[in-house]
Protein backbone atom coordinates (compact mmCIF):
# COMPACT_ATOMS: atom_id res chain seq x y z
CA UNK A 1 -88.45 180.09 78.38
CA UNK A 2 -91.21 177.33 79.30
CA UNK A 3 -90.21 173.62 79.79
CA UNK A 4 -91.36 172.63 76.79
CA UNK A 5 -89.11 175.10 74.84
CA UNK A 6 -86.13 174.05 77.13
CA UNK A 7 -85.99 170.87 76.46
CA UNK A 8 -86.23 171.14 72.91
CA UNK A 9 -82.75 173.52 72.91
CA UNK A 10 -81.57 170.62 75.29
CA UNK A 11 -82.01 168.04 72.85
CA UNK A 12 -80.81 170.25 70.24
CA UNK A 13 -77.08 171.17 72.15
CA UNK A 14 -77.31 167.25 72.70
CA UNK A 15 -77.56 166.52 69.17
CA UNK A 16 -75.27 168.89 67.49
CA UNK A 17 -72.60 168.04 70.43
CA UNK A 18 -72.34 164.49 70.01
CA UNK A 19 -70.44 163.69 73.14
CA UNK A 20 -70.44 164.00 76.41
CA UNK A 21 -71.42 167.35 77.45
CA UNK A 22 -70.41 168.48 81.85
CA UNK A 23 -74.26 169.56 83.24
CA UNK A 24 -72.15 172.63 84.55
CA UNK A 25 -71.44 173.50 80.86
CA UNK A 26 -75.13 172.87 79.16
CA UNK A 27 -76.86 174.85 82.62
CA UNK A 28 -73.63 177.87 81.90
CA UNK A 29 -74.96 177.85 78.18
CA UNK A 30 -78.41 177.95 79.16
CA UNK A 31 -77.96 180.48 81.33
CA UNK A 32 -79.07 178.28 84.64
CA UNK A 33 -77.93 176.37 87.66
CA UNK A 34 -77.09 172.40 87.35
CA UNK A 35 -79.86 172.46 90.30
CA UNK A 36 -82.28 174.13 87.72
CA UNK A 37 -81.31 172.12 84.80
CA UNK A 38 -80.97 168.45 86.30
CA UNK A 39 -84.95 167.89 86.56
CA UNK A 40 -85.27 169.28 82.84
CA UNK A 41 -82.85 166.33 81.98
CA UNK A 42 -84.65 164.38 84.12
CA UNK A 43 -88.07 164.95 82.48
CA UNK A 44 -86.51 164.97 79.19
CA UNK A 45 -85.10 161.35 79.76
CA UNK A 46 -88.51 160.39 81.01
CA UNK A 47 -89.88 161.90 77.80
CA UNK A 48 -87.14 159.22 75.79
CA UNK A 49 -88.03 156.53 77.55
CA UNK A 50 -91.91 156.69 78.13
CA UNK A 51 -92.46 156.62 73.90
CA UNK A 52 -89.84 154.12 73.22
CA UNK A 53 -87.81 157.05 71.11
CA UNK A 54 -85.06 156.20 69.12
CA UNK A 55 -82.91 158.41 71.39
CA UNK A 56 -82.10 158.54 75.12
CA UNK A 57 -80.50 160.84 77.07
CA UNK A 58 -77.72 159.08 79.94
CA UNK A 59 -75.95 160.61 82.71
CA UNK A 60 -72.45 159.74 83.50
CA UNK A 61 -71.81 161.27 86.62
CA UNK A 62 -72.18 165.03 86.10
CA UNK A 63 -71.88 164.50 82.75
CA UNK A 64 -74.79 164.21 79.99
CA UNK A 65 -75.16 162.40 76.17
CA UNK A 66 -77.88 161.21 74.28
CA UNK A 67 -77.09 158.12 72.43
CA UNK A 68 -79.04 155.56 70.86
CA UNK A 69 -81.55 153.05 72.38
CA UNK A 70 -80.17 149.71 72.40
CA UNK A 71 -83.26 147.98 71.78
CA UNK A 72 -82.61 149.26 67.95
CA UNK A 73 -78.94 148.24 68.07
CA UNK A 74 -79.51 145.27 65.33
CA UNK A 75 -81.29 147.78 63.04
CA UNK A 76 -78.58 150.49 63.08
CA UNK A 77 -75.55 147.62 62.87
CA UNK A 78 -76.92 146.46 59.72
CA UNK A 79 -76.69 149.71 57.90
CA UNK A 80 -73.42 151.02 59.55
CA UNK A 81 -71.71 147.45 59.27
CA UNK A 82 -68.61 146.15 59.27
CA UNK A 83 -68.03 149.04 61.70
CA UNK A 84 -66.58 147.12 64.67
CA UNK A 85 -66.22 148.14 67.96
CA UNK A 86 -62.50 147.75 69.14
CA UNK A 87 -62.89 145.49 72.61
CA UNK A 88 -60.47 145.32 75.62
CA UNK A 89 -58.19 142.47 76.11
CA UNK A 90 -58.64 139.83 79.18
CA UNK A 91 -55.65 141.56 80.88
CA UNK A 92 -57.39 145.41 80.38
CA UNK A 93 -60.62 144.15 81.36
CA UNK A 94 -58.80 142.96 84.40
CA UNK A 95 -56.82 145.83 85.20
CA UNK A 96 -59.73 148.01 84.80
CA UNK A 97 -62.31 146.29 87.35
CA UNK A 98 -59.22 146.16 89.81
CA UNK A 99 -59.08 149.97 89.39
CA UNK A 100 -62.44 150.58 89.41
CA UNK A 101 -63.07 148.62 92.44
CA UNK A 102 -60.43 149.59 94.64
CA UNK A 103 -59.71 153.66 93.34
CA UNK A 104 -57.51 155.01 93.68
CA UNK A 105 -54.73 152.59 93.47
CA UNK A 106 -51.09 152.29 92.47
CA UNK A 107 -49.90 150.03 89.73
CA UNK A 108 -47.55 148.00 92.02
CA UNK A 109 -51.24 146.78 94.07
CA UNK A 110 -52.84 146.10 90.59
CA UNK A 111 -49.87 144.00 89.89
CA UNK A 112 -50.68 142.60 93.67
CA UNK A 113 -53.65 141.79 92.89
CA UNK A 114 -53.80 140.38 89.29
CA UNK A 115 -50.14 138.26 90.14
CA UNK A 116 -48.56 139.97 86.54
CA UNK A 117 -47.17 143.08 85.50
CA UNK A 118 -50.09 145.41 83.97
CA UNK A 119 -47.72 148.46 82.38
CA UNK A 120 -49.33 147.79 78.80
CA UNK A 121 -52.93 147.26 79.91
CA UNK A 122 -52.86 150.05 82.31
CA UNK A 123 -51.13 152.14 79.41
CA UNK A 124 -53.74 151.02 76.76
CA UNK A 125 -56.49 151.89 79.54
CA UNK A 126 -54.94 155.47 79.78
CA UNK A 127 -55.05 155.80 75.86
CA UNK A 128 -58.62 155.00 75.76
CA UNK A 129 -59.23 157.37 78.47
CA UNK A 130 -60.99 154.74 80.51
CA UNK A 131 -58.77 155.68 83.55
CA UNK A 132 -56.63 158.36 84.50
CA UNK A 133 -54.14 159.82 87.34
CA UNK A 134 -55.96 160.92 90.20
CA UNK A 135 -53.05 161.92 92.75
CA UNK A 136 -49.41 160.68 94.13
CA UNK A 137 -49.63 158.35 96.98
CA UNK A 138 -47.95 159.45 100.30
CA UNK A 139 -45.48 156.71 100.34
CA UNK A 140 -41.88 156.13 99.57
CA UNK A 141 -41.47 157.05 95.61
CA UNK A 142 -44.91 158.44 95.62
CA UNK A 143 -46.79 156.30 92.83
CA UNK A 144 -48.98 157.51 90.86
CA UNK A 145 -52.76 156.94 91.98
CA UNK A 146 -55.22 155.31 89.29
CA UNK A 147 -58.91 156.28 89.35
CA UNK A 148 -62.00 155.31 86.61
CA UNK A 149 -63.23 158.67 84.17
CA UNK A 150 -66.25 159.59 83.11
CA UNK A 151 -65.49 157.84 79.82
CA UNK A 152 -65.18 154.27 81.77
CA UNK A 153 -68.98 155.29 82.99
CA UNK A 154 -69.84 156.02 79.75
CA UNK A 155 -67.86 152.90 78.37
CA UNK A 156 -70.23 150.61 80.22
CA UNK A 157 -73.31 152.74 80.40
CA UNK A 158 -73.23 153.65 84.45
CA UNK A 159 -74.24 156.71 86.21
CA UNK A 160 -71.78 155.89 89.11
CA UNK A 161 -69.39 153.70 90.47
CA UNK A 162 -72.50 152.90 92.84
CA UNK A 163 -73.77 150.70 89.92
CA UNK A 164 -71.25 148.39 89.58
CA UNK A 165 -72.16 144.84 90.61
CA UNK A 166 -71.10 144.24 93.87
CA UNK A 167 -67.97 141.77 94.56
CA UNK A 168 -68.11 138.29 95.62
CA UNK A 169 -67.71 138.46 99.51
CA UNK A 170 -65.86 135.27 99.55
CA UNK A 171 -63.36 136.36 96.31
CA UNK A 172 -62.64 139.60 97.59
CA UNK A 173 -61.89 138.27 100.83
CA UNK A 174 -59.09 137.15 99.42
CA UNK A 175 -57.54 140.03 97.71
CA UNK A 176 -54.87 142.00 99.66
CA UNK A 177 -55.81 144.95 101.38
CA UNK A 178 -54.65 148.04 100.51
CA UNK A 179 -52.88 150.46 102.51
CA UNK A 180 -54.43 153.66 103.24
């Protein structure tokens, strides 16, 4: 099948899936390699984003979506309101950069960290599916590990963890280290 034709069935899996879809699945579909079909995304996004299309195509790590361009946010908002988006409290919002900064980590060095117990926000974070177990640490008890998903990449429109802003050298100074 030629390029063209390839990225139109892209597009079309895309559309009709909705969410999310792993590259591993769309290139096992397709009848590919993730190495073949990567710079068929790749051109495809380019395609999005060099006419200004009302779609785009995002990566979240190996994951792949298309979603809608935010520059026409307003336009879709006014037909589809009062839809609200549900937001995360100060505390989650908290919790969350703590884990996504310093994955994996144990609840009792979030709680270090932040000075509070965080069993609700890291509970309401695990509902959303913004963060998930990622292993036991090797320690007395062995606590459970917290780690970001792909969701929390989607959540804030991120490839990787590599885009995240980086920390204030001085703040994070100050934090307590965490034992490895």
């Amino acid at each position: 099948m030629d390029e063209k034709k390839l990225r139109c069935v892209v597009e079309a899996i895309l559309f009709v899936a909705g969410e999310a879809l792993s590259i591993a699945d769309l290139a096992h579909a397709l009848d590919m390699t993730a190495a073949e079909l990567i710079p068929v995304l790749d051109s495809l996004r380019d395609e999005y984003d060099r006419e200004e299309r009302g779609v785009r195509l995002n990566r979240f790590g190996m994951s792949v979506q298309l979603s809608t361009r935010p520059d026409y946010a307003p336009y879709i908002e006014r037909l589809l309101q009062p839809v609200q988006k549900q937001s995360l409290s100060q505390a989650a919002m908290e919790t969350l950069s703590i884990i996504a900064y310093r994955q994996p980590i144990t609840k009792t060095e979030i709680e270090a960290v932040r000075g509070v117990k965080c069993d609700y926000s890291v509970q309401s974070l695990l509902n959303k599916g913004l963060i998930e177990e990622a292993g036991r640490k090797e320690t007395l008890g062995r606590p459970i590990l917290y780690g970001t998903t792909e969701a929390f990449l989607s959540h804030f429109g991120i490839e990787s963890l590599d885009e995240l802003p980086p920390l204030d050298i001085e703040e994070s100074a100050a934090l307590p280290e965490q034992d490895v």
